[in-house]
N, C-alpha and C. Protein backbone atom coordinates (compact mmCIF):
# COMPACT_ATOMS: atom_id res chain seq x y z
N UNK A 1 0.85 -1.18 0.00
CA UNK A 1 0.00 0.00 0.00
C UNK A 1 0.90 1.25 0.00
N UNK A 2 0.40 2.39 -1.00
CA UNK A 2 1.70 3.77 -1.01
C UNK A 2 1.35 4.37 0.10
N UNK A 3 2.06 4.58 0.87
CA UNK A 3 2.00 5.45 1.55
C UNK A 3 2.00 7.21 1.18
N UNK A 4 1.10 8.39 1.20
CA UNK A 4 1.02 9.54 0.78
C UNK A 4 1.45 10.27 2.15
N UNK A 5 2.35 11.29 1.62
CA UNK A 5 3.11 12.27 2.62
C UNK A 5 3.11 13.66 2.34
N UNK A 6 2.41 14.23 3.69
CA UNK A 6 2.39 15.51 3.35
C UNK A 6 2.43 15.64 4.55
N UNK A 7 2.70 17.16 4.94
CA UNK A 7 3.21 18.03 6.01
C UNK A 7 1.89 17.89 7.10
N UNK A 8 0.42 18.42 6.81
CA UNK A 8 -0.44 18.57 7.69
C UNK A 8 -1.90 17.84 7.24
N UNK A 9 -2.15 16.94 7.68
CA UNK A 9 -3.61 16.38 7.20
C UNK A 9 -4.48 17.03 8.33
N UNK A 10 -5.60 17.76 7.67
CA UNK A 10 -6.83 17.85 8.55
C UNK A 10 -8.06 16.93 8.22
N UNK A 11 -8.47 16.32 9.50
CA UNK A 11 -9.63 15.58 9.58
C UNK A 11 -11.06 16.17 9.17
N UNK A 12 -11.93 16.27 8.51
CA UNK A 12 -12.84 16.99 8.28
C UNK A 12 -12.78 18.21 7.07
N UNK A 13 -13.87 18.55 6.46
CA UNK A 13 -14.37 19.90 5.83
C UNK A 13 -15.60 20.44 5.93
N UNK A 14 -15.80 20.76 7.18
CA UNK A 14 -16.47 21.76 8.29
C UNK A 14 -15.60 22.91 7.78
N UNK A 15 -16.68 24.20 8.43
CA UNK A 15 -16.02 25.63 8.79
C UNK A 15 -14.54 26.05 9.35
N UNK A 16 -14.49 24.99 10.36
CA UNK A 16 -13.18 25.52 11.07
C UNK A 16 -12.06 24.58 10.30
N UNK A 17 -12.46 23.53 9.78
CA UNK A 17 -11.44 22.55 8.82
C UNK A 17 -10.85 23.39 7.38
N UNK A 18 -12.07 23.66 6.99
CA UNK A 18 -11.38 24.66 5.96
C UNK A 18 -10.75 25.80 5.81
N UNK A 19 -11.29 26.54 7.10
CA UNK A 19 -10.59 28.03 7.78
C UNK A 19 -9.24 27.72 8.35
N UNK A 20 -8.49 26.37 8.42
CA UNK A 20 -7.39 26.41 9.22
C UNK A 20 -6.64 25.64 7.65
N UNK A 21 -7.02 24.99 6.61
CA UNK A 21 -6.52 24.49 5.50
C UNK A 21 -6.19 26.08 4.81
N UNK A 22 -7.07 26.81 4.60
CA UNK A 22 -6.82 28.30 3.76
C UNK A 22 -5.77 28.60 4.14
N UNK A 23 -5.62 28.71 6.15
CA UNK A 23 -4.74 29.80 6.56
C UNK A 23 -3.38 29.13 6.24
N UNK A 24 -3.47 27.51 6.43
CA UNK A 24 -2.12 26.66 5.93
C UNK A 24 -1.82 27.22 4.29
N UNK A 25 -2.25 27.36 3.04
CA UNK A 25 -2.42 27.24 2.06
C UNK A 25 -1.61 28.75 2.14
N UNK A 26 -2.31 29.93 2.56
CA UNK A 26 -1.74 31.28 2.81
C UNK A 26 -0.79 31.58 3.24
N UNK A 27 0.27 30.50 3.72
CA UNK A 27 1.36 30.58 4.31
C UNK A 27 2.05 29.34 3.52
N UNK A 28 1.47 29.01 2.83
CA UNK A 28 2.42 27.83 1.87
C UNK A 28 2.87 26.61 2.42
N UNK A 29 2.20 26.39 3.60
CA UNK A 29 2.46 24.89 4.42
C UNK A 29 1.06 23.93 3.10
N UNK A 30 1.86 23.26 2.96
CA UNK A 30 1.29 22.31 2.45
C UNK A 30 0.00 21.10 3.17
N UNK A 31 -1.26 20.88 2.68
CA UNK A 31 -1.93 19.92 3.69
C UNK A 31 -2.99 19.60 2.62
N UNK A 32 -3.44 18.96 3.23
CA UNK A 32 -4.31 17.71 2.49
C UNK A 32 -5.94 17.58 3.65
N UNK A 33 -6.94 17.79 3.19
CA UNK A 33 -8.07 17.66 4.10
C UNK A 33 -8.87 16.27 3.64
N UNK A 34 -9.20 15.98 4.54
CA UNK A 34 -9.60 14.23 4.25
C UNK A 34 -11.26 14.30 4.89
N UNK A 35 -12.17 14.06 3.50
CA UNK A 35 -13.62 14.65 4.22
C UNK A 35 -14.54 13.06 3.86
N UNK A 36 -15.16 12.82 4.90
CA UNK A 36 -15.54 11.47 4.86
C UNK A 36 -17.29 11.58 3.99
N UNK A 37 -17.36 12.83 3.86
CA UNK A 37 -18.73 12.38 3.09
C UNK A 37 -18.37 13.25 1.70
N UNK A 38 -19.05 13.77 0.23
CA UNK A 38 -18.99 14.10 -0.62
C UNK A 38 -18.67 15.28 -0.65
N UNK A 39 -18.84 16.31 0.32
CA UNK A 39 -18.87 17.87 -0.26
C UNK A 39 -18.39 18.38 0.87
N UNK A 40 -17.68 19.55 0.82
CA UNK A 40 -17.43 20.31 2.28
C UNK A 40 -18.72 20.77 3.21
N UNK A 41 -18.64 21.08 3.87
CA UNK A 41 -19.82 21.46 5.33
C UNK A 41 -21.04 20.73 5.05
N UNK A 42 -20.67 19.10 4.90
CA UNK A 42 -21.90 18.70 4.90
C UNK A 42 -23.08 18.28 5.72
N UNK A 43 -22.60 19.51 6.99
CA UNK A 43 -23.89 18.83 8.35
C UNK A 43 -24.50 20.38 7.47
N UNK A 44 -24.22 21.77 7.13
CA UNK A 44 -24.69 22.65 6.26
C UNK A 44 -25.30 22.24 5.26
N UNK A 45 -25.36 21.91 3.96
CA UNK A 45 -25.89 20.93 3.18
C UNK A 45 -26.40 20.24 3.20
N UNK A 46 -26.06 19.23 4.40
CA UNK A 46 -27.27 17.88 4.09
C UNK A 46 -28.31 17.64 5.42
N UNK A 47 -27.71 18.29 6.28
CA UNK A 47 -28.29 18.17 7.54
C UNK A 47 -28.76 19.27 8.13
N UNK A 48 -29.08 20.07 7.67
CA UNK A 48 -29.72 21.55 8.25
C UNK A 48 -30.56 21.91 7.79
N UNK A 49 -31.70 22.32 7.99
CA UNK A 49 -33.22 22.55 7.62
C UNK A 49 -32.99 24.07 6.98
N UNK A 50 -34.06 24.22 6.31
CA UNK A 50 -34.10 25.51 5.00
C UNK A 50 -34.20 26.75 5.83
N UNK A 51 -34.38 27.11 6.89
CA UNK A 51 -34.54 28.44 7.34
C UNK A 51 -33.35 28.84 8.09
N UNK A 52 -32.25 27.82 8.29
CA UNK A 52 -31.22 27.88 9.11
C UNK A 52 -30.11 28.99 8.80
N UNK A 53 -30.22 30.10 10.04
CA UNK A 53 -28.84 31.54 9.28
C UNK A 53 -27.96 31.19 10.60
N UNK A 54 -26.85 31.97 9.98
CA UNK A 54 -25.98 32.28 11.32
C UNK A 54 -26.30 33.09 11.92
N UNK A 55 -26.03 32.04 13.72
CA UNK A 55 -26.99 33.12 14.74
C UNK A 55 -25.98 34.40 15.16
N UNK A 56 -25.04 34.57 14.48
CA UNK A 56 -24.26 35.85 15.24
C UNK A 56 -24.08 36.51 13.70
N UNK A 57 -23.93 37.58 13.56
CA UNK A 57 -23.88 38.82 12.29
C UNK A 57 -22.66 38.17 11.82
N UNK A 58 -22.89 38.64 10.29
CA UNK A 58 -21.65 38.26 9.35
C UNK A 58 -20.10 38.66 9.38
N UNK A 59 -20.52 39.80 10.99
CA UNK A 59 -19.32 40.62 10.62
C UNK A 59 -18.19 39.98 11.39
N UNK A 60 -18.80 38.70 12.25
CA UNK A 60 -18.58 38.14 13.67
C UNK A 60 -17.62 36.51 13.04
N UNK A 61 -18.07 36.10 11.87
CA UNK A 61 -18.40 34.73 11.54
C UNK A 61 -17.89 34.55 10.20
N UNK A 62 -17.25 35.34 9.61
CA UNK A 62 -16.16 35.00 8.87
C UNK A 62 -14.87 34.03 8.76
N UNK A 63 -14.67 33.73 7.66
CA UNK A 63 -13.43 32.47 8.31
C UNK A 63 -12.10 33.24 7.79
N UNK A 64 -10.89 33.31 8.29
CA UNK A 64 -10.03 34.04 8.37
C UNK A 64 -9.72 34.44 6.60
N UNK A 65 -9.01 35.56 6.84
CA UNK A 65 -8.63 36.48 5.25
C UNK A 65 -9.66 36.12 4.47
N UNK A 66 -10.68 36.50 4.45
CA UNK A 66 -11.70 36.20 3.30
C UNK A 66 -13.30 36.91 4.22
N UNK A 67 -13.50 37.99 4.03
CA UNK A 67 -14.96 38.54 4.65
C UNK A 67 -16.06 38.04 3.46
N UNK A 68 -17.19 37.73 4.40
CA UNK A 68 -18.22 38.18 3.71
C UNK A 68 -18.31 39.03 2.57
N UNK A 69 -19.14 38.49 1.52
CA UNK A 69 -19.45 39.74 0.49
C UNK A 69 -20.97 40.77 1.29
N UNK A 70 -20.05 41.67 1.10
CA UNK A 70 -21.26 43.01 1.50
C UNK A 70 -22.32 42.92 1.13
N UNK A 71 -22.95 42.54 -0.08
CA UNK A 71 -24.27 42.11 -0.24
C UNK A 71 -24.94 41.21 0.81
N UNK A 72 -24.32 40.57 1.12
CA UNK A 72 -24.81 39.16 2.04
C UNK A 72 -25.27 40.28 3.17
N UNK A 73 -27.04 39.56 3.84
CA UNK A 73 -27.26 39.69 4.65
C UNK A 73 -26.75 40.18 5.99
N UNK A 74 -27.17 40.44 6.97
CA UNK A 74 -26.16 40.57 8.51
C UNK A 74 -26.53 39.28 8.73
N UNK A 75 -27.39 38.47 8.85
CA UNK A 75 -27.38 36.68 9.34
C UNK A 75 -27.84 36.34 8.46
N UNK A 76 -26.57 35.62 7.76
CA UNK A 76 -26.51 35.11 6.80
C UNK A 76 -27.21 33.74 6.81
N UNK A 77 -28.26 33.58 5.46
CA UNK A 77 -28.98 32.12 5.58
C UNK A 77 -28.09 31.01 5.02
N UNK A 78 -28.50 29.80 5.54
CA UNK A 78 -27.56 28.94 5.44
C UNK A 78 -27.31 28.81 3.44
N UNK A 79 -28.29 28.86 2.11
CA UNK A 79 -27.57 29.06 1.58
C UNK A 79 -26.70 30.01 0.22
N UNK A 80 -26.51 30.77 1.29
CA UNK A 80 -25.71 32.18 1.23
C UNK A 80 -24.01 31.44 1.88
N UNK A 81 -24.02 30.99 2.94
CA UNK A 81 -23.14 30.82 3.78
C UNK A 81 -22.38 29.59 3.00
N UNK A 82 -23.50 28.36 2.53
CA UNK A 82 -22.75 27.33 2.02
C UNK A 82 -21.80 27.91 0.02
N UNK A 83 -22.49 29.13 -0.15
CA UNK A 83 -21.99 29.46 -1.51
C UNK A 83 -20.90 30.24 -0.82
N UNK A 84 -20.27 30.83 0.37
CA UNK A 84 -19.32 31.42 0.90
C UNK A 84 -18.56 30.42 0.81
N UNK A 85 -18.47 29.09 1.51
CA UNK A 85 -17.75 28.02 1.81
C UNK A 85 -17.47 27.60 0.43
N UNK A 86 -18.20 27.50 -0.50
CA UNK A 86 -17.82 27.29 -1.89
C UNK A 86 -16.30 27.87 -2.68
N UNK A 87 -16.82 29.56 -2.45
CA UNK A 87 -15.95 30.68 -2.50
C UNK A 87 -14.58 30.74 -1.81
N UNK A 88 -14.85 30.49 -0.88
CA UNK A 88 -13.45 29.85 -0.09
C UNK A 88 -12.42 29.13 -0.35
N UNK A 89 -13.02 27.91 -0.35
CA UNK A 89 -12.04 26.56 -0.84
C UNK A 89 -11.83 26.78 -2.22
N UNK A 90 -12.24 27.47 -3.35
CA UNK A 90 -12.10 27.47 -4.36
C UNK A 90 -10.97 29.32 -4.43
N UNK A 91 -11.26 30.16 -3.67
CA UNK A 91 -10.16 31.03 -3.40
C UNK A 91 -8.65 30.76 -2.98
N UNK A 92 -8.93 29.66 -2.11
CA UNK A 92 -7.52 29.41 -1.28
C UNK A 92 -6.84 28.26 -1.85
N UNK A 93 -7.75 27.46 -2.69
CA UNK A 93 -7.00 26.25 -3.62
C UNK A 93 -7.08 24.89 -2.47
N UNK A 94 -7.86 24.58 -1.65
CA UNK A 94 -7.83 24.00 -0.59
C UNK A 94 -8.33 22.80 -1.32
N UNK A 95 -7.47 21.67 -1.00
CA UNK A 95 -7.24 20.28 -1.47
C UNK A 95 -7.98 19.30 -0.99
N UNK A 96 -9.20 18.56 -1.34
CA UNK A 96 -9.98 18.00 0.11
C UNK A 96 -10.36 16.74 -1.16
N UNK A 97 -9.99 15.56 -0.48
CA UNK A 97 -10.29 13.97 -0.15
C UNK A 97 -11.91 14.14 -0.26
N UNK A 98 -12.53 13.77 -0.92
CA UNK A 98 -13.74 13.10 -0.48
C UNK A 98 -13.80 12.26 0.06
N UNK A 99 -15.04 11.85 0.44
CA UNK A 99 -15.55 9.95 1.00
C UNK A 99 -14.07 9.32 1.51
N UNK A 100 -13.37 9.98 2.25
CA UNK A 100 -12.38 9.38 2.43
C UNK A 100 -12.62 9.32 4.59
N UNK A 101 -13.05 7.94 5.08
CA UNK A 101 -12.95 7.55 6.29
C UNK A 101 -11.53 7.25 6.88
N UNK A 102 -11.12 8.30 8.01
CA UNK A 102 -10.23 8.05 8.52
C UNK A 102 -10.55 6.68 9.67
N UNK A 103 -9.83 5.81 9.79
CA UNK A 103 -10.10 4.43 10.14
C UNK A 103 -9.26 4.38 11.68
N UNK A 104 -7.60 5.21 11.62
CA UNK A 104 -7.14 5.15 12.56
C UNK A 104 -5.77 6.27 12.42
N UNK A 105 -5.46 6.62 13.61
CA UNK A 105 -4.64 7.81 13.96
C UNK A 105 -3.36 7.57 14.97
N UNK A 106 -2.29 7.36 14.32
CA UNK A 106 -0.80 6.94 15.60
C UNK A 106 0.59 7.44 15.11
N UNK A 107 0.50 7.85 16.17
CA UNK A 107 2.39 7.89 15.75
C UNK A 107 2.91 6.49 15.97
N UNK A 108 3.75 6.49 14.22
CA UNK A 108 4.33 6.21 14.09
C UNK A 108 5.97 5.56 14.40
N UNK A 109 6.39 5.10 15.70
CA UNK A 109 7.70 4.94 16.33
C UNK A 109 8.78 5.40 15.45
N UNK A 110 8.68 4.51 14.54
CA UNK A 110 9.90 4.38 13.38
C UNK A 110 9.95 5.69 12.75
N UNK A 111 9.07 6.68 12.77
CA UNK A 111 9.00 7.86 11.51
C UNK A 111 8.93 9.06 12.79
N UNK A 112 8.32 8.78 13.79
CA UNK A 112 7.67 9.73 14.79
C UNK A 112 6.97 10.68 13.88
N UNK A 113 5.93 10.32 12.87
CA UNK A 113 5.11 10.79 12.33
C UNK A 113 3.52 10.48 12.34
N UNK A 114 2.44 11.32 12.38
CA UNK A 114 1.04 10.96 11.91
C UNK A 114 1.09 9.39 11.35
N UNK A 115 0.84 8.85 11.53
CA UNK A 115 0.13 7.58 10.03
C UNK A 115 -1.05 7.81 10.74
N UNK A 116 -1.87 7.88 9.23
CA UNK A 116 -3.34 7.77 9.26
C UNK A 116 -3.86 6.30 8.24
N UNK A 117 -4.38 5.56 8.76
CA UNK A 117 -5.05 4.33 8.36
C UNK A 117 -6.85 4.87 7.45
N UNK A 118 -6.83 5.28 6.01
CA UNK A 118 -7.93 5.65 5.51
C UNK A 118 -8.89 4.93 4.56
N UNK A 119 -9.93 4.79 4.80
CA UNK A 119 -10.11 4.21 3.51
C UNK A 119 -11.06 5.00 2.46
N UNK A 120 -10.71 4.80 1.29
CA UNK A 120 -11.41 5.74 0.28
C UNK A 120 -12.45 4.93 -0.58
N UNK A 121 -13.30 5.59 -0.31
CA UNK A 121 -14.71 4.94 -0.55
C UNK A 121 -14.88 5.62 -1.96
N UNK A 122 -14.13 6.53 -2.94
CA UNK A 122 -14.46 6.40 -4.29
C UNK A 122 -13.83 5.87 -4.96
N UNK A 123 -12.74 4.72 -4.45
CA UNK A 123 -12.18 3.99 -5.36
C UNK A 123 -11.60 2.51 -4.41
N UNK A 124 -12.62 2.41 -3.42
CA UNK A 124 -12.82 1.27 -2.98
C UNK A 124 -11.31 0.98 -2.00
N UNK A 125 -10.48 1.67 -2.32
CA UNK A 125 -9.13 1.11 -1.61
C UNK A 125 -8.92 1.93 -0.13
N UNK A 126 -8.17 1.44 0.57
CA UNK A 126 -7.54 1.45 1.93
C UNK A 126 -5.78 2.43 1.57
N UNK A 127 -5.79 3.41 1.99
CA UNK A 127 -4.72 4.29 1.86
C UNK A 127 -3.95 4.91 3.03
N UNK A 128 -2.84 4.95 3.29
CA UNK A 128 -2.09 5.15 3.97
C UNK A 128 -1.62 6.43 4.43
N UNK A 129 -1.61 7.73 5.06
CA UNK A 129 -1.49 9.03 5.01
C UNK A 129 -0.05 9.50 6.12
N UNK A 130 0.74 9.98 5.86
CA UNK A 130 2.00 10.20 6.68
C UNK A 130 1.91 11.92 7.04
N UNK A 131 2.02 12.23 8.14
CA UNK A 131 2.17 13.96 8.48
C UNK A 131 2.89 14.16 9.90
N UNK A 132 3.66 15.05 9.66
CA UNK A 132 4.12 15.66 10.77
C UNK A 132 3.20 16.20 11.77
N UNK A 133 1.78 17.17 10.99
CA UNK A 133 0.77 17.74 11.99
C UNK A 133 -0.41 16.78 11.52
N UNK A 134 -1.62 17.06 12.50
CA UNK A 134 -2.46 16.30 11.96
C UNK A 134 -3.27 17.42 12.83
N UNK A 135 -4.37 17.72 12.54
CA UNK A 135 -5.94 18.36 12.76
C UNK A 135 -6.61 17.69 12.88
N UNK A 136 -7.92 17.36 14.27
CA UNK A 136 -8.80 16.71 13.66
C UNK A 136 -10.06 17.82 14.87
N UNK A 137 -11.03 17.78 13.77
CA UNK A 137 -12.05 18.94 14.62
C UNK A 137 -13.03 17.98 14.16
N UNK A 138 -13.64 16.62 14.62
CA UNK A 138 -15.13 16.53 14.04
C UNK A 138 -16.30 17.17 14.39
N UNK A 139 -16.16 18.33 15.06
CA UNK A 139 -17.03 18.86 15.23
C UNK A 139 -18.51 18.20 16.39
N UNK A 140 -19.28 18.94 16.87
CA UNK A 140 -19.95 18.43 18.33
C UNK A 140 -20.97 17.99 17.62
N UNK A 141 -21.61 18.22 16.37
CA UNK A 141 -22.74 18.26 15.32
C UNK A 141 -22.54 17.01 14.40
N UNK A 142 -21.69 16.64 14.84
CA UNK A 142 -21.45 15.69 13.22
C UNK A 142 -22.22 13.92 13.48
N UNK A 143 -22.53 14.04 14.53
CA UNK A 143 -23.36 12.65 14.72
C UNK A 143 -25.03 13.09 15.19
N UNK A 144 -26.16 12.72 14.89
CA UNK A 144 -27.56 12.84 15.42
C UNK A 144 -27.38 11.95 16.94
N UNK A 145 -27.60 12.81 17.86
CA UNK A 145 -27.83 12.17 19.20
C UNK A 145 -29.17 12.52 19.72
N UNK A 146 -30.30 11.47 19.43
CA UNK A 146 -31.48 11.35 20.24
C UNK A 146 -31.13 10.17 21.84
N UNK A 147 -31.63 11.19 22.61
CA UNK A 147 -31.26 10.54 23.95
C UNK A 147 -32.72 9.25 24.27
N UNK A 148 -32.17 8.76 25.32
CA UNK A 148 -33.39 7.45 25.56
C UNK A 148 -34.62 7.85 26.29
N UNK A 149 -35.21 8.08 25.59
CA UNK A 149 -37.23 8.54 25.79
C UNK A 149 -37.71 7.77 26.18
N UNK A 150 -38.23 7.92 27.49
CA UNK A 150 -39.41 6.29 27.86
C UNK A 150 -40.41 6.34 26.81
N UNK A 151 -40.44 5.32 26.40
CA UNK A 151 -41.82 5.16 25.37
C UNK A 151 -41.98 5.64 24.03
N UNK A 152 -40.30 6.11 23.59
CA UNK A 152 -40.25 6.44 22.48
C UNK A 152 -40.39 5.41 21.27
N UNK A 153 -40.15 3.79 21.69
CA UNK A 153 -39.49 2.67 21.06
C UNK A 153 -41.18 2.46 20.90
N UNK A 154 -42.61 2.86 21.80
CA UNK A 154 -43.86 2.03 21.47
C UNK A 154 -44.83 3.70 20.44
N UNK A 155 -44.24 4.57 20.36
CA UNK A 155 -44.99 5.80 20.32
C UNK A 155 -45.32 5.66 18.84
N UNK A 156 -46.41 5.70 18.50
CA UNK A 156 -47.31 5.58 17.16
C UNK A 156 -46.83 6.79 16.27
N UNK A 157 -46.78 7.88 16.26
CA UNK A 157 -46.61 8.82 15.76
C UNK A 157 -45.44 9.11 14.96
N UNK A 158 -44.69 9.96 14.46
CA UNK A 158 -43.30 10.01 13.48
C UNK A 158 -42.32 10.92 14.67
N UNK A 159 -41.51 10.76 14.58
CA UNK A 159 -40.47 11.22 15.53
C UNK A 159 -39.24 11.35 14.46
N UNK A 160 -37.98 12.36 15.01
CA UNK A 160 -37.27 12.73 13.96
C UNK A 160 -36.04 13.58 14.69
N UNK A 161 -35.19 13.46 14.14
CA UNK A 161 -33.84 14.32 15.14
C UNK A 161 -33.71 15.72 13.58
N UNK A 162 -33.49 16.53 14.35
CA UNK A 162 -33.31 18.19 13.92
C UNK A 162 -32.80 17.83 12.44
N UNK A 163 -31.82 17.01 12.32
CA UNK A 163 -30.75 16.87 11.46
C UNK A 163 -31.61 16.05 9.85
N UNK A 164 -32.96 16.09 10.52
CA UNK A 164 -33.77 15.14 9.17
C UNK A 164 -34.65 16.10 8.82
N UNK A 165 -35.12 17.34 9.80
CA UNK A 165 -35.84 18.24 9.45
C UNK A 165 -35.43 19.35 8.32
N UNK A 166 -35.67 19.70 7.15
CA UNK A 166 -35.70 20.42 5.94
C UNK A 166 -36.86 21.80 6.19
N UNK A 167 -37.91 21.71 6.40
CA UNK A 167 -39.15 22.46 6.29
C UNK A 167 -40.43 22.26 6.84
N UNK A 168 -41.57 22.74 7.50
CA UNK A 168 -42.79 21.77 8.05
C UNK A 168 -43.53 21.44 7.12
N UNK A 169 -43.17 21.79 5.52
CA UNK A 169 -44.33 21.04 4.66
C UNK A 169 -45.08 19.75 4.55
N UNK A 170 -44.30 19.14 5.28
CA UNK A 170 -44.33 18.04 5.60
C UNK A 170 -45.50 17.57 6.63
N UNK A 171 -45.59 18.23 7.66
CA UNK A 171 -45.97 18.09 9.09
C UNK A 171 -47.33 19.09 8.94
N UNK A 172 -47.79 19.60 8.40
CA UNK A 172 -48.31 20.93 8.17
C UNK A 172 -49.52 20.41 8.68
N UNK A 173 -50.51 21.25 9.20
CA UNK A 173 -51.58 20.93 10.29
C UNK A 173 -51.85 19.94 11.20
N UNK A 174 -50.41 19.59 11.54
CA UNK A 174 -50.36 18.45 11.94
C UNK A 174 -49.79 18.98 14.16
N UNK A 175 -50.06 17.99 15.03
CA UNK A 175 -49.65 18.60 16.17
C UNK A 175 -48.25 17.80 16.31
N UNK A 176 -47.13 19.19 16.63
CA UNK A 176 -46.35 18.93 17.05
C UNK A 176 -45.14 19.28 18.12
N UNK A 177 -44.56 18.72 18.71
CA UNK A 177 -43.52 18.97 20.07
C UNK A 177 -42.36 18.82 19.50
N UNK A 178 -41.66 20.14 19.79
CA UNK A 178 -40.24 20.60 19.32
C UNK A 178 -39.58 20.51 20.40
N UNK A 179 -38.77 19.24 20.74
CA UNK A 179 -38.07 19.27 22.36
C UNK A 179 -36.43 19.47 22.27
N UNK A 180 -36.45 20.03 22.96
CA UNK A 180 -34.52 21.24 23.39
C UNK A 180 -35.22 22.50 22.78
N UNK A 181 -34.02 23.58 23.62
CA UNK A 181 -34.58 24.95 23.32
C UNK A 181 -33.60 25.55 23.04
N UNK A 182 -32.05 24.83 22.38
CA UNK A 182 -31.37 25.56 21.66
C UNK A 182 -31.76 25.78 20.28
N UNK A 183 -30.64 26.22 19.82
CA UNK A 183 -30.39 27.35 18.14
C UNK A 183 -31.53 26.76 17.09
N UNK A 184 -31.75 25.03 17.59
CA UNK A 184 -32.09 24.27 16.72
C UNK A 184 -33.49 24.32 16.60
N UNK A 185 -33.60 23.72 18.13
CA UNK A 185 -35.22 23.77 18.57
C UNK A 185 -35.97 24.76 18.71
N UNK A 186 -35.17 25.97 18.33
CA UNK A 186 -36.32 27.52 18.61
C UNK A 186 -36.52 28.03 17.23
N UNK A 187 -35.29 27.42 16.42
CA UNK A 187 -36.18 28.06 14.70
C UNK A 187 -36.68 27.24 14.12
N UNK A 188 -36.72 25.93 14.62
CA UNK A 188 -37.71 24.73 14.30
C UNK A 188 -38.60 25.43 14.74
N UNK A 189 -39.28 25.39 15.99
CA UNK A 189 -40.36 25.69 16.74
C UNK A 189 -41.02 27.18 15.76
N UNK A 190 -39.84 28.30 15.53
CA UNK A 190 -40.50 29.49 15.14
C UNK A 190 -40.73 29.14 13.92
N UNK A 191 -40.30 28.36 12.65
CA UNK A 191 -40.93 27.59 11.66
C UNK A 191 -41.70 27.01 11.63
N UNK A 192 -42.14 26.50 12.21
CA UNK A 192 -43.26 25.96 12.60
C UNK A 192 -45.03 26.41 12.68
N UNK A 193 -43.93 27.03 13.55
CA UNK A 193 -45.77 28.69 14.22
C UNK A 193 -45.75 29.56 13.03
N UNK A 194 -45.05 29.12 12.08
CA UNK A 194 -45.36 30.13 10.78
C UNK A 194 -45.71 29.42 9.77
């Protein structure tokens, strides 16, 4: 198996994965981002419902050397934000792995380097990754965690974690309980009542 060597592999292409690949790229450190599903920010894309903006102003939430375009909103909707992230990686030349599952993470004795154990799911093979630095941010979002509900396992009705919700077209005159009362559950809820 070849082993591939480069200076800094980051785990992920999330916000802060790509904001720390640019700033590498801007300084000419070389790195390689290894993103286990198809597209960058894909809990943005695939997992975030249609009304979703950033809850702090644009002026706040920028990812380094690269602002907002002035047209854009002050809370920016999510996709405004995902055509920013577009703009980005395609500004800074940022190098990103698809479908590529990192499997395992060690130094190396013999090299006192990263080896990363990967496997790449668009061409079926198992690949080998060597780095001096390694990044890994998976982020607190990147798995659906529904906690254990008495009586959730017998409950007749449709049940659903934030991360499947898109829009209430779906649900529409229908009764429903929006439970947590963070970022998620209050513009669900205010989507909802509208």
């Amino acid at each position: 198996m070849q082993i591939i060597e480069v200076p800094v592999v980051i785990v992920g292409a999330g916000p802060a994965r790509i904001a720390t690949a640019g700033c590498l790229n801007k300084l000419r450190i070389s790195n390689i981002v290894l993103e286990r599903d198809d597209c960058p920010a894909s809990l943005w894309r695939k997992r975030a419902y249609d009304r979703l903006k950033l809850h702090l102003a644009k002026d706040f939430c920028s990812l380094p050397h690269y602002p907002f375009p002035s047209d854009f909103p002050k809370f920016v909707p999510r996709i405004d934000f995902l055509r920013y992230i577009d703009s980005y990686v395609t500004h800074f030349g940022i190098a990103i792995n698809y479908n590529c599952s990192v499997d395992s993470a060690f130094i190396d004795q013999s090299s006192r380097k990263w080896r990363l154990l990967v496997t790449n799911n668009s061409f079926g093979a198992d690949e080998i990754y060597e780095a001096e630095f390694l990044v890994v941010a998976s982020g607190e979002n990147s798995e659906e965690y529904i906690p254990n509900i008495q009586g959730l396992e017998i409950y007749q009705g449709e049940s659903m974690h934030c991360s499947k919700y898109l829009d209430g077209r779906e649900i529409y005159k229908k009764n429903v309980l929006v439970v947590g009362c963070g970022n998620s559950g209050m513009e669900i809820a205010y989507d909802l009542s509208n």
